[in-house]
N, C-alpha and C. Protein backbone atom coordinates (compact mmCIF):
# COMPACT_ATOMS: atom_id res chain seq x y z
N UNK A 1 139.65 97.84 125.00
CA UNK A 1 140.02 96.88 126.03
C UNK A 1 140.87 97.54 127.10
N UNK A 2 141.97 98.30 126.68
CA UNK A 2 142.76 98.66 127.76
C UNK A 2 141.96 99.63 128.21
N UNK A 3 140.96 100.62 127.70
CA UNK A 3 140.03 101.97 128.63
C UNK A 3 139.40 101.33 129.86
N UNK A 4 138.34 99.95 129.21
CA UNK A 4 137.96 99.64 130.04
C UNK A 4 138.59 98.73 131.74
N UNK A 5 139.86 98.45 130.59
CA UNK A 5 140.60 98.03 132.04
C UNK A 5 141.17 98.88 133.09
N UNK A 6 141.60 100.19 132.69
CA UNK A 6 142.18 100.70 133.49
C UNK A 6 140.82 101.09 134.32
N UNK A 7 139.19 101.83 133.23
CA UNK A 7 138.44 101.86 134.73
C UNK A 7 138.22 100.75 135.67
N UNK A 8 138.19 99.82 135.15
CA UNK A 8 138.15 98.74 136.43
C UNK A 8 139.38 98.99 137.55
N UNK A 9 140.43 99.05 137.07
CA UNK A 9 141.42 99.23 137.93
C UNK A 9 140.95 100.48 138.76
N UNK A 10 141.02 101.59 138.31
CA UNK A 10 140.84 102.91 139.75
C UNK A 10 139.38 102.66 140.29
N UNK A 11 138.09 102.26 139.85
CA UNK A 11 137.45 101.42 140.76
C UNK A 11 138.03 100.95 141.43
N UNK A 12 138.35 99.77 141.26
CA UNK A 12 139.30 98.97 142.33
C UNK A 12 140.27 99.62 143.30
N UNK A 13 140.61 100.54 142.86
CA UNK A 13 142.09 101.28 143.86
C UNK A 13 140.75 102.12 144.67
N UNK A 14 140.10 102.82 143.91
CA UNK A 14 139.12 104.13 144.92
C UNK A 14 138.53 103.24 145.63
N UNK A 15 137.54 102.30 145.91
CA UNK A 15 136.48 101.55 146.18
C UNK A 15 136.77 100.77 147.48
N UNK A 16 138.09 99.81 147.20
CA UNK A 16 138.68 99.37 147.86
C UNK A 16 139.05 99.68 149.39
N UNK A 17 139.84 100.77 149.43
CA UNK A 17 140.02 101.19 150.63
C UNK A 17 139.14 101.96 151.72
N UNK A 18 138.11 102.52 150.57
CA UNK A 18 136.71 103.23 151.21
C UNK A 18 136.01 101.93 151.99
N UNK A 19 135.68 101.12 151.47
CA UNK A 19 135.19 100.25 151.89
C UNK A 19 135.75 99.58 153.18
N UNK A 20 137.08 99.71 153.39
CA UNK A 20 137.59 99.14 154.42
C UNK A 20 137.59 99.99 155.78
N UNK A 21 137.43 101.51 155.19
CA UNK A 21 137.24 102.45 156.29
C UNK A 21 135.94 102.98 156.87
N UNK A 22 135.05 101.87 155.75
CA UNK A 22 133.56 102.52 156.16
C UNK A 22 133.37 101.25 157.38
N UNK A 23 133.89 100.58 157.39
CA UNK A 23 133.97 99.07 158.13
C UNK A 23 134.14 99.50 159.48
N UNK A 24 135.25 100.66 159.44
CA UNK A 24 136.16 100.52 160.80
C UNK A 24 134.89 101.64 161.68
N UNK A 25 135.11 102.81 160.51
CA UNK A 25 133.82 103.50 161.08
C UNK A 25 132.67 103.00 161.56
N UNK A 26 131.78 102.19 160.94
CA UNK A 26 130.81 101.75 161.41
C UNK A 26 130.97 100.90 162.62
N UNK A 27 131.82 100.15 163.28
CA UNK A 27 132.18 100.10 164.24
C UNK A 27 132.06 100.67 165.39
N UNK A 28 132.99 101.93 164.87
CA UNK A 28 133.37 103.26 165.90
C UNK A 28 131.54 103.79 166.15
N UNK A 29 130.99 104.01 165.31
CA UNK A 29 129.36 105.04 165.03
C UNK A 29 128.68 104.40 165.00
N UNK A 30 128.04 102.78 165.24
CA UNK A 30 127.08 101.97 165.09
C UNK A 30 126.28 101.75 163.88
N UNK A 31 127.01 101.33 162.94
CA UNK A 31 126.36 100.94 161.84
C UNK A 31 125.79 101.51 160.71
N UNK A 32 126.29 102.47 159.95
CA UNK A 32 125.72 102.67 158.88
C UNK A 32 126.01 101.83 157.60
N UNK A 33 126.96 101.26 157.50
CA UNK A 33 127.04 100.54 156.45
C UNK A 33 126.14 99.99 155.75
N UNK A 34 125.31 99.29 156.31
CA UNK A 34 124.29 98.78 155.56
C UNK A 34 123.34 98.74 154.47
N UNK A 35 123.17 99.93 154.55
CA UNK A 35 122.61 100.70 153.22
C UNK A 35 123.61 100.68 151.89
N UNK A 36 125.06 101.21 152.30
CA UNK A 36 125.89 100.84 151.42
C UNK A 36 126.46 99.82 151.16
N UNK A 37 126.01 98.69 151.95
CA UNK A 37 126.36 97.06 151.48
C UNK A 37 125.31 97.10 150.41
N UNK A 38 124.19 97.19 150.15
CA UNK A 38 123.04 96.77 149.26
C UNK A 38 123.41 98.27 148.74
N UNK A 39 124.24 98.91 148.69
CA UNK A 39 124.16 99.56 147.06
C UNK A 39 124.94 98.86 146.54
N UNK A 40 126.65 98.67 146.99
CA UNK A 40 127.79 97.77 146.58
C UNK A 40 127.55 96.44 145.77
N UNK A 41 126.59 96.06 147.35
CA UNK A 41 126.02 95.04 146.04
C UNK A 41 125.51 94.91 145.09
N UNK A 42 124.25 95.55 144.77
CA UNK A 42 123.64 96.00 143.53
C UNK A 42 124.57 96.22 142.34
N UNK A 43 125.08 97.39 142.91
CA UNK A 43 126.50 97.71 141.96
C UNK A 43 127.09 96.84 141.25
N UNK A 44 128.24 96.07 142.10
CA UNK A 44 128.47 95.24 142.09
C UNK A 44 128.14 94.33 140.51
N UNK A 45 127.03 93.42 141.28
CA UNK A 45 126.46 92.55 140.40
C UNK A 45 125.84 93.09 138.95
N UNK A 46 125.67 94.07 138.87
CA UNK A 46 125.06 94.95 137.43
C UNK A 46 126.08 94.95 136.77
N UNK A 47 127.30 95.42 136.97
CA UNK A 47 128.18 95.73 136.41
C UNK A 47 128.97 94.05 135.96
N UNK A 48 128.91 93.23 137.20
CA UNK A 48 129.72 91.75 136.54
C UNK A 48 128.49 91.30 135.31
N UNK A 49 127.43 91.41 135.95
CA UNK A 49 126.66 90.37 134.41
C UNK A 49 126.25 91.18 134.03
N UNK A 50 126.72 92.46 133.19
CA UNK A 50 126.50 93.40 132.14
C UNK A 50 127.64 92.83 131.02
N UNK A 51 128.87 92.98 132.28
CA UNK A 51 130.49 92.42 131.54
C UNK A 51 130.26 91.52 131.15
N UNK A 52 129.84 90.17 132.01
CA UNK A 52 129.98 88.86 131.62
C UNK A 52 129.35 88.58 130.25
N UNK A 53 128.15 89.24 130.49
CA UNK A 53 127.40 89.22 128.83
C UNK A 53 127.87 89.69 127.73
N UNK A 54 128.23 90.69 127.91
CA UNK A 54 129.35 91.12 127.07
C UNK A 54 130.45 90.03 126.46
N UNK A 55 131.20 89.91 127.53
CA UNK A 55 132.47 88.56 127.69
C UNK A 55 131.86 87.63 126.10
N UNK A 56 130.52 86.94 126.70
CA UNK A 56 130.20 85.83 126.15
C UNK A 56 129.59 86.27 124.79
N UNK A 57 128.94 87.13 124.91
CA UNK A 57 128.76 87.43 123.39
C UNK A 57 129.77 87.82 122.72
N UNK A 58 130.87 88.12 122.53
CA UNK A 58 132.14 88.65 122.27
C UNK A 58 132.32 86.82 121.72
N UNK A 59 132.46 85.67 123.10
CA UNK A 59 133.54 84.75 122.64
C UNK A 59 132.38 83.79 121.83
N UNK A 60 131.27 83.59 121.68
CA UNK A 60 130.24 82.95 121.00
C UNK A 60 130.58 83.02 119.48
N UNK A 61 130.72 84.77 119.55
CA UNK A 61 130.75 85.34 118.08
C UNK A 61 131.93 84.51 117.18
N UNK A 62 133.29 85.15 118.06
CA UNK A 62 134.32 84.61 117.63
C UNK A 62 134.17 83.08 117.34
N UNK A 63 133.73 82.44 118.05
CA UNK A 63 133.95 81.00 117.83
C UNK A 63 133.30 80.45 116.47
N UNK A 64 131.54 81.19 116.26
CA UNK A 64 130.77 80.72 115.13
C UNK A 64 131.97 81.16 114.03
N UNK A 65 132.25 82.40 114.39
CA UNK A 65 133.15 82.78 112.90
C UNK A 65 134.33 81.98 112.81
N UNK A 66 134.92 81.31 113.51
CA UNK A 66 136.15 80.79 113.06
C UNK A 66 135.80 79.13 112.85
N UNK A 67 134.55 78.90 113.47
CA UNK A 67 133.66 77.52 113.23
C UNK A 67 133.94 77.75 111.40
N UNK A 68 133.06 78.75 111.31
CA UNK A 68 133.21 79.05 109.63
C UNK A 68 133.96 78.77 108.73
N UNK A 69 134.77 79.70 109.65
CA UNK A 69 136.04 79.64 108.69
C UNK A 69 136.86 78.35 108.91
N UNK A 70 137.11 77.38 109.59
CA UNK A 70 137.45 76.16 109.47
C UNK A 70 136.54 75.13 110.06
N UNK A 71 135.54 74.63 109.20
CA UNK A 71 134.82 73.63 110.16
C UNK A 71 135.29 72.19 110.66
N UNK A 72 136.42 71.92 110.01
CA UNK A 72 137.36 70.63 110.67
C UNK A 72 137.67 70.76 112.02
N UNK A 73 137.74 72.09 112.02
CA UNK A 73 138.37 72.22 113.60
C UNK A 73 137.06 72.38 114.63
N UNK A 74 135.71 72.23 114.18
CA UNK A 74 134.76 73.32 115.03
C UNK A 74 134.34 72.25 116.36
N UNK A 75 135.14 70.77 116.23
CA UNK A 75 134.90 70.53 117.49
C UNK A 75 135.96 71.42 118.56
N UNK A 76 137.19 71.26 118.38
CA UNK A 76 137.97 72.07 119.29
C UNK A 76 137.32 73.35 119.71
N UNK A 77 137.00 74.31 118.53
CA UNK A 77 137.00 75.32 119.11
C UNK A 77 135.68 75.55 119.91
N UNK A 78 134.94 74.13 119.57
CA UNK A 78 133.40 74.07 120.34
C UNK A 78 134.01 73.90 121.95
N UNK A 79 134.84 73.07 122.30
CA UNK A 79 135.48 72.81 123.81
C UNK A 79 135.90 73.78 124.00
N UNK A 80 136.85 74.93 123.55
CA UNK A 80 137.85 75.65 123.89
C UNK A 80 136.65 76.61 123.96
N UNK A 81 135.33 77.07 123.53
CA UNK A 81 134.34 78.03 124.06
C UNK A 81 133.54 77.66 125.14
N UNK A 82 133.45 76.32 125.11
CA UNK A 82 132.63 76.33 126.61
C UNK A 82 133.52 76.43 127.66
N UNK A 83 135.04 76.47 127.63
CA UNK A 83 135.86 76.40 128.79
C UNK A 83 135.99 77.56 129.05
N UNK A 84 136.37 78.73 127.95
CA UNK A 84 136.24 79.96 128.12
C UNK A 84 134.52 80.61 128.90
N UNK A 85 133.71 80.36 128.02
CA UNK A 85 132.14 80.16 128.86
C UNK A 85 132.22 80.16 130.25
N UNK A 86 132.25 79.37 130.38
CA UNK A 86 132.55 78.77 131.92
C UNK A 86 133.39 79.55 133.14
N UNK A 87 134.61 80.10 132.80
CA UNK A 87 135.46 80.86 133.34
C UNK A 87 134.70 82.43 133.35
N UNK A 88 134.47 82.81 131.89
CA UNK A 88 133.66 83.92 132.26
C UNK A 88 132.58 83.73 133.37
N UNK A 89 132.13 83.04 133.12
CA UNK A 89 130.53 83.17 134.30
C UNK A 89 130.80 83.03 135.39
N UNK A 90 132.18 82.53 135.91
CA UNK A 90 132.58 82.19 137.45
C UNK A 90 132.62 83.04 137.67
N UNK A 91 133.09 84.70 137.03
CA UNK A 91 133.72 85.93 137.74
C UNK A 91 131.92 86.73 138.12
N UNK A 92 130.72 86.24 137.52
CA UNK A 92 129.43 86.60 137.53
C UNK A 92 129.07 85.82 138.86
N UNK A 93 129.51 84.28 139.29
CA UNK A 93 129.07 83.56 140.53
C UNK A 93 130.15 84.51 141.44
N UNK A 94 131.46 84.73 141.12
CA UNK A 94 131.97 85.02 142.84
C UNK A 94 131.26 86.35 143.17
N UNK A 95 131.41 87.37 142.43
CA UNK A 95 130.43 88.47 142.54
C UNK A 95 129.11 88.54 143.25
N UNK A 96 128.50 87.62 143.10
CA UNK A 96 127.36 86.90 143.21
C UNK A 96 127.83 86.77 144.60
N UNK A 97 128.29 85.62 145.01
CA UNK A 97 129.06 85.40 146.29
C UNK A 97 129.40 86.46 147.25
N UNK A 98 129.88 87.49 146.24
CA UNK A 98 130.55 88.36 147.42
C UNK A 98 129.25 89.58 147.65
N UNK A 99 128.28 89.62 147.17
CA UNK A 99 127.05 89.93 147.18
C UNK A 99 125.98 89.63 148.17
N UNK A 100 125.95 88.57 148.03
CA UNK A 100 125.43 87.69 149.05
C UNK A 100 125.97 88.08 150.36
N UNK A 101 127.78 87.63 150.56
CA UNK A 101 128.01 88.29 151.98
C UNK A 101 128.06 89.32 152.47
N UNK A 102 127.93 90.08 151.64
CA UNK A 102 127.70 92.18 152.16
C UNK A 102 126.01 92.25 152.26
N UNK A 103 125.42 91.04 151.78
CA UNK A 103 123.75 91.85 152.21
C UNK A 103 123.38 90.91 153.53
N UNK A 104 123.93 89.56 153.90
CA UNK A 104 123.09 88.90 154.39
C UNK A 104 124.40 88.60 155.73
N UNK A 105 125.61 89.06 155.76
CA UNK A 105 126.48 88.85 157.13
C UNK A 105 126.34 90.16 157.80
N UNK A 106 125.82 90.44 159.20
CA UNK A 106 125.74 91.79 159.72
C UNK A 106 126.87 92.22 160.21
N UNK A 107 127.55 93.51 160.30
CA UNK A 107 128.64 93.72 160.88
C UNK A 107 128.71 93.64 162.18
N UNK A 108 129.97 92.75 163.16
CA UNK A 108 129.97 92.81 164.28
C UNK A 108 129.67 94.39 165.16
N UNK A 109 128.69 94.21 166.51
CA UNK A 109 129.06 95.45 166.69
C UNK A 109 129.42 95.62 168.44
């Protein structure tokens, strides 16, 4: 858990600021970005619903097993997985979202 977090993190730190300077550039040079919006995106989205699947098979598991192991409780923990459910897959829609606006908003020029 923490390996994979920290790569998310220097993704995030490297990625981040490139992205903001390929912006300014393309500006300045007329547009290359584009090509690297639809890799980003691609990217992007492979990587959230690879995770997300992950995510959910991870909290499914847990839940049947502790369904198991106490079935008095297996309505709760039936709510407390679809809420978790749910939250995971939002981070698969904004992705999604932010996907959408790097392929289909053109950069001012």
């Amino acid at each position: 858990m923490r390996r994979s977090l920290s790569v998310a993190t220097i993704l995030a730190v490297v990625v981040s600021p490139s992205l903001a300077f390929a912006q300014a550039a393309a500006k300045a040079e007329g547009g290359w970005v584009g090509p690297f919006a639809v890799l980003a995106a691609a990217l992007g989205m492979a990587i959230a619903a690879g995770l997300c699947g992950l995510g959910q098979g991870r909290a499914v598991a847990a839940a049947v097993d502790a369904m198991g192991r106490q079935p008095s409780a297996a309505a709760r923990i039936q709510t407390a997985m679809i809420i978790g459910l749910a939250l995971i897959e939002s981070l698969a829609i904004y992705v999604l979202v932010v996907a959408m606006i790097l392929l289909f908003v053109q950069p001012i020029r």
